[in-house]
C-alpha atoms as a PDB file:
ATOM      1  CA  UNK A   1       0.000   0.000   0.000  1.00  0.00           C
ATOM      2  CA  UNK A   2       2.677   2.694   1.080  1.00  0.00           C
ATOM      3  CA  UNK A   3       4.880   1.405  -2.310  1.00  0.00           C
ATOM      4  CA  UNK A   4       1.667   2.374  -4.531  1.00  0.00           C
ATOM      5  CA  UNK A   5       1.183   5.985  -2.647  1.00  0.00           C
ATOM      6  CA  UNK A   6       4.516   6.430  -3.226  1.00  0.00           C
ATOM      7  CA  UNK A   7       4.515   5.925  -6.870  1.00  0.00           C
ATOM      8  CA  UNK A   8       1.291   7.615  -7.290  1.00  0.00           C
ATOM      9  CA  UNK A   9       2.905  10.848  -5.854  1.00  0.00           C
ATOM     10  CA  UNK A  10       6.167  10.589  -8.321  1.00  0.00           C
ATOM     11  CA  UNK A  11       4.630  13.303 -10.477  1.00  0.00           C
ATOM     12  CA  UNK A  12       5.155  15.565  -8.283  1.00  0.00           C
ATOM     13  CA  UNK A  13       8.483  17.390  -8.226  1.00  0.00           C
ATOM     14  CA  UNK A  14       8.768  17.527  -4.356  1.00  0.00           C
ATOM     15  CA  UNK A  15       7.476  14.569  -3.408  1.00  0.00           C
ATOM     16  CA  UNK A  16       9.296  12.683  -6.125  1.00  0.00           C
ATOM     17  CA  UNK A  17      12.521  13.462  -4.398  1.00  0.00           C
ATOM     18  CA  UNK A  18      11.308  11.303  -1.138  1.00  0.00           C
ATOM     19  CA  UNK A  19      10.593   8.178  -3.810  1.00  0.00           C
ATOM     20  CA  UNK A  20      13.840   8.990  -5.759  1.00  0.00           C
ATOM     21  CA  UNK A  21      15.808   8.982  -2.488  1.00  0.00           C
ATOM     22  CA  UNK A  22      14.073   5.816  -1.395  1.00  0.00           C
ATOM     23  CA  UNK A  23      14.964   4.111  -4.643  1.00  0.00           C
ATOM     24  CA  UNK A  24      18.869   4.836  -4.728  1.00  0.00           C
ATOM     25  CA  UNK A  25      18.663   3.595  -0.746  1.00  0.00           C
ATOM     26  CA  UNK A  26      16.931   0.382  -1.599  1.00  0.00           C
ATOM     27  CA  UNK A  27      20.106  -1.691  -1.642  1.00  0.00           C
ATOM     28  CA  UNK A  28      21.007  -0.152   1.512  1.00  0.00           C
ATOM     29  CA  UNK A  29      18.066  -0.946   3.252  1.00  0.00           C
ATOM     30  CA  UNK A  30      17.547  -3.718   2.374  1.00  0.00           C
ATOM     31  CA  UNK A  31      21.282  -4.923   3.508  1.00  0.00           C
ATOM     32  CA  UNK A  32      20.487  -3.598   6.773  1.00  0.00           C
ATOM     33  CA  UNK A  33      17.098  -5.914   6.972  1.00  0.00           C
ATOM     34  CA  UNK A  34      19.398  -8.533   6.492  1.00  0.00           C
ATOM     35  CA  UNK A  35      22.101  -7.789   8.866  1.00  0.00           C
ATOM     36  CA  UNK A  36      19.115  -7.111  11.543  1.00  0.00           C
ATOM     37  CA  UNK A  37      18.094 -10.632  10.943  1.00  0.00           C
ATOM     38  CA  UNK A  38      20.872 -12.028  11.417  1.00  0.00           C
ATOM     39  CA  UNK A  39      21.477  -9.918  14.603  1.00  0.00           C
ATOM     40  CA  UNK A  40      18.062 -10.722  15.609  1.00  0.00           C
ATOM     41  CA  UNK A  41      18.459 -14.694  14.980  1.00  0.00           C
ATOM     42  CA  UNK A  42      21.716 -15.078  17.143  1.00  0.00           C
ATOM     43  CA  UNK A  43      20.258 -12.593  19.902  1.00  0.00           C
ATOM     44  CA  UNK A  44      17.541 -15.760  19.827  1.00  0.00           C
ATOM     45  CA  UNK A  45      19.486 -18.429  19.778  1.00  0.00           C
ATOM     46  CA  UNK A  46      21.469 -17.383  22.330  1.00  0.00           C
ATOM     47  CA  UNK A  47      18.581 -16.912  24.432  1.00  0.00           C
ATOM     48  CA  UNK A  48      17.389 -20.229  23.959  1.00  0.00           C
ATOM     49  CA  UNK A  49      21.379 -21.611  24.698  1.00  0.00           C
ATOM     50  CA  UNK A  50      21.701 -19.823  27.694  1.00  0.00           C
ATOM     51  CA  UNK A  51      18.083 -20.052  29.414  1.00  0.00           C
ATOM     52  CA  UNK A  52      16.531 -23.020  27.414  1.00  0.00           C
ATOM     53  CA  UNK A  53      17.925 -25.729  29.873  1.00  0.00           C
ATOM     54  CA  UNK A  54      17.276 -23.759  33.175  1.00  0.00           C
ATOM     55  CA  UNK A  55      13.631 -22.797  32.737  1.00  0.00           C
ATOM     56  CA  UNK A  56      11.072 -26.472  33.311  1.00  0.00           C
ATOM     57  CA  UNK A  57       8.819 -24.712  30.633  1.00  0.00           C
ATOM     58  CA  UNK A  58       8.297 -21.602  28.767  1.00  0.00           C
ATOM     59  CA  UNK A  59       8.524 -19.625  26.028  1.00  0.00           C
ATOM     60  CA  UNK A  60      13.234 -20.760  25.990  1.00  0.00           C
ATOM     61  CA  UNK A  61      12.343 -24.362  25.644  1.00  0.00           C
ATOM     62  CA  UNK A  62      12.539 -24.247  21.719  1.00  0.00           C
ATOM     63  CA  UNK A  63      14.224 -22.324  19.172  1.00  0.00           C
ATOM     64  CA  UNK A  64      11.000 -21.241  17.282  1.00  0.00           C
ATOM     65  CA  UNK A  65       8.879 -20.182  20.667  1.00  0.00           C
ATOM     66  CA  UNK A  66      12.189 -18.345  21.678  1.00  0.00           C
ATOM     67  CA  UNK A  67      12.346 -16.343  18.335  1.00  0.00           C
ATOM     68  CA  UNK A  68       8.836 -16.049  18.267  1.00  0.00           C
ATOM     69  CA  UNK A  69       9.029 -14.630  22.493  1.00  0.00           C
ATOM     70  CA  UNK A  70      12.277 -12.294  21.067  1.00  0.00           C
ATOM     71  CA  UNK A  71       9.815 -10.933  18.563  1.00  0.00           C
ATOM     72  CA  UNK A  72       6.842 -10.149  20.317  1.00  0.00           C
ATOM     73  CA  UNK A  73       9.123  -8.565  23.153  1.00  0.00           C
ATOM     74  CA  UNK A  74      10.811  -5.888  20.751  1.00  0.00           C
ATOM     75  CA  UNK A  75       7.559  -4.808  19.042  1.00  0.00           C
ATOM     76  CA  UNK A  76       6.034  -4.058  22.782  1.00  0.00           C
ATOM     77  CA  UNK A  77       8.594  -2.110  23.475  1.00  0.00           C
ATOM     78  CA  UNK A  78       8.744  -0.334  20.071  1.00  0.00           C
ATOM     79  CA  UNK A  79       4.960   0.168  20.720  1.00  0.00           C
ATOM     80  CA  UNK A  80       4.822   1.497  24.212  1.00  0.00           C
END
Protein backbone atom coordinates (compact mmCIF):
# COMPACT_ATOMS: atom_id res chain seq x y z
CA UNK A 1 0.00 0.00 0.00
CA UNK A 2 2.68 2.69 1.08
CA UNK A 3 4.88 1.41 -2.31
CA UNK A 4 1.67 2.37 -4.53
CA UNK A 5 1.18 5.98 -2.65
CA UNK A 6 4.52 6.43 -3.23
CA UNK A 7 4.51 5.92 -6.87
CA UNK A 8 1.29 7.61 -7.29
CA UNK A 9 2.91 10.85 -5.85
CA UNK A 10 6.17 10.59 -8.32
CA UNK A 11 4.63 13.30 -10.48
CA UNK A 12 5.15 15.57 -8.28
CA UNK A 13 8.48 17.39 -8.23
CA UNK A 14 8.77 17.53 -4.36
CA UNK A 15 7.48 14.57 -3.41
CA UNK A 16 9.30 12.68 -6.12
CA UNK A 17 12.52 13.46 -4.40
CA UNK A 18 11.31 11.30 -1.14
CA UNK A 19 10.59 8.18 -3.81
CA UNK A 20 13.84 8.99 -5.76
CA UNK A 21 15.81 8.98 -2.49
CA UNK A 22 14.07 5.82 -1.39
CA UNK A 23 14.96 4.11 -4.64
CA UNK A 24 18.87 4.84 -4.73
CA UNK A 25 18.66 3.59 -0.75
CA UNK A 26 16.93 0.38 -1.60
CA UNK A 27 20.11 -1.69 -1.64
CA UNK A 28 21.01 -0.15 1.51
CA UNK A 29 18.07 -0.95 3.25
CA UNK A 30 17.55 -3.72 2.37
CA UNK A 31 21.28 -4.92 3.51
CA UNK A 32 20.49 -3.60 6.77
CA UNK A 33 17.10 -5.91 6.97
CA UNK A 34 19.40 -8.53 6.49
CA UNK A 35 22.10 -7.79 8.87
CA UNK A 36 19.11 -7.11 11.54
CA UNK A 37 18.09 -10.63 10.94
CA UNK A 38 20.87 -12.03 11.42
CA UNK A 39 21.48 -9.92 14.60
CA UNK A 40 18.06 -10.72 15.61
CA UNK A 41 18.46 -14.69 14.98
CA UNK A 42 21.72 -15.08 17.14
CA UNK A 43 20.26 -12.59 19.90
CA UNK A 44 17.54 -15.76 19.83
CA UNK A 45 19.49 -18.43 19.78
CA UNK A 46 21.47 -17.38 22.33
CA UNK A 47 18.58 -16.91 24.43
CA UNK A 48 17.39 -20.23 23.96
CA UNK A 49 21.38 -21.61 24.70
CA UNK A 50 21.70 -19.82 27.69
CA UNK A 51 18.08 -20.05 29.41
CA UNK A 52 16.53 -23.02 27.41
CA UNK A 53 17.92 -25.73 29.87
CA UNK A 54 17.28 -23.76 33.17
CA UNK A 55 13.63 -22.80 32.74
CA UNK A 56 11.07 -26.47 33.31
CA UNK A 57 8.82 -24.71 30.63
CA UNK A 58 8.30 -21.60 28.77
CA UNK A 59 8.52 -19.63 26.03
CA UNK A 60 13.23 -20.76 25.99
CA UNK A 61 12.34 -24.36 25.64
CA UNK A 62 12.54 -24.25 21.72
CA UNK A 63 14.22 -22.32 19.17
CA UNK A 64 11.00 -21.24 17.28
CA UNK A 65 8.88 -20.18 20.67
CA UNK A 66 12.19 -18.34 21.68
CA UNK A 67 12.35 -16.34 18.33
CA UNK A 68 8.84 -16.05 18.27
CA UNK A 69 9.03 -14.63 22.49
CA UNK A 70 12.28 -12.29 21.07
CA UNK A 71 9.82 -10.93 18.56
CA UNK A 72 6.84 -10.15 20.32
CA UNK A 73 9.12 -8.56 23.15
CA UNK A 74 10.81 -5.89 20.75
CA UNK A 75 7.56 -4.81 19.04
CA UNK A 76 6.03 -4.06 22.78
CA UNK A 77 8.59 -2.11 23.48
CA UNK A 78 8.74 -0.33 20.07
CA UNK A 79 4.96 0.17 20.72
CA UNK A 80 4.82 1.50 24.21
Amino acid sequence: MLLIFLKSVDFHPRLGVVTHTLAVAMNDIAHFFVVLAVVFAVYSALGHIILGGQLEAGPWQSLPATLFTTQCTGARQVIQ
